[in-house]
Protein backbone atom coordinates (compact mmCIF):
# COMPACT_ATOMS: atom_id res chain seq x y z
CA UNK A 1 96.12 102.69 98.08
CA UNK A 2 92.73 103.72 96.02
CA UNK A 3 91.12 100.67 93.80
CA UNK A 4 90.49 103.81 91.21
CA UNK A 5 91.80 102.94 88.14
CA UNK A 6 93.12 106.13 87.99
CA UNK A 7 95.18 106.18 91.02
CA UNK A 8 98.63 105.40 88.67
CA UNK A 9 99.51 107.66 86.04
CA UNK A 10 101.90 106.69 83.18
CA UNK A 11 104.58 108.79 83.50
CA UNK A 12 107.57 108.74 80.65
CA UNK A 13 110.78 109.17 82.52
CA UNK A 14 111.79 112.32 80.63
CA UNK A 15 109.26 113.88 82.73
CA UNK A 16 110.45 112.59 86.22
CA UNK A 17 112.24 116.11 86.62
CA UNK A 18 109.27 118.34 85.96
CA UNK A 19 106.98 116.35 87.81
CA UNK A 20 108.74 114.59 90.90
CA UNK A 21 112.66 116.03 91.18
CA UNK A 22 113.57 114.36 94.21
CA UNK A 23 112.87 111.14 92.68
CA UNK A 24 115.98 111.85 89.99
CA UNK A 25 118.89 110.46 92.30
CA UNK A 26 117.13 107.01 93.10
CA UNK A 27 116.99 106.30 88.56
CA UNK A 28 120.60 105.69 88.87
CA UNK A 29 120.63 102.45 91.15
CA UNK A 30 121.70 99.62 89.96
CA UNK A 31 119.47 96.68 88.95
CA UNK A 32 118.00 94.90 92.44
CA UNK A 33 117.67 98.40 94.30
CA UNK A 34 114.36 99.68 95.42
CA UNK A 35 113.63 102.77 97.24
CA UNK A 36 110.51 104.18 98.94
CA UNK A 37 110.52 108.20 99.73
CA UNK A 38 107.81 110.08 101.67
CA UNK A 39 107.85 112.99 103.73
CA UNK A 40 110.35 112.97 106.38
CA UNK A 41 111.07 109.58 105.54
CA UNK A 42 113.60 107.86 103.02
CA UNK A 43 114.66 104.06 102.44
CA UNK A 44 116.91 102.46 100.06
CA UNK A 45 117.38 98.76 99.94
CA UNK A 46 118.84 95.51 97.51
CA UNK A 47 116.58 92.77 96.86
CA UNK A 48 118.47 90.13 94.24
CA UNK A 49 114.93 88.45 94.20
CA UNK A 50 114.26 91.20 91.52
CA UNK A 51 117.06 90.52 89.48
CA UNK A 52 116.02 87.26 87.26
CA UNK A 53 118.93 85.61 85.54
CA UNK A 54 118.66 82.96 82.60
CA UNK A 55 120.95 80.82 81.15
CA UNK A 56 122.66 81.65 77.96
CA UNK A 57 121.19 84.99 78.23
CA UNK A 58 117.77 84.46 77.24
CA UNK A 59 114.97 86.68 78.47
């Protein structure tokens, strides 16, 4: 990874399709899922450490 600030773009997810396709399947996992795709290479996984629940609902 580059310390450039620029490295990450913002990218609204209406745009996912024009600008990375492949990544459209993996926006429909369920809360907890991660994925990491590269060439020739493709991993799903669950982690519930993501998923943060508080009592009575409040965020």
């Amino acid at each position: 990874m580059s310390r450039d600030p620029d490295y990450f773009q913002t990218l609204h997810v209406i745009h996912i399709g024009d600008w990375r396709p492949e990544l459209l399947p993996y926006l429909g996992l369920p809360s907890g899922w991660r994925f990491l795709i590269a060439p020739n290479y493709e991993d799903v996984w669950y982690n519930p450490d993501l998923i943060i629940v508080k009592a009575d609902n409040q965020w």
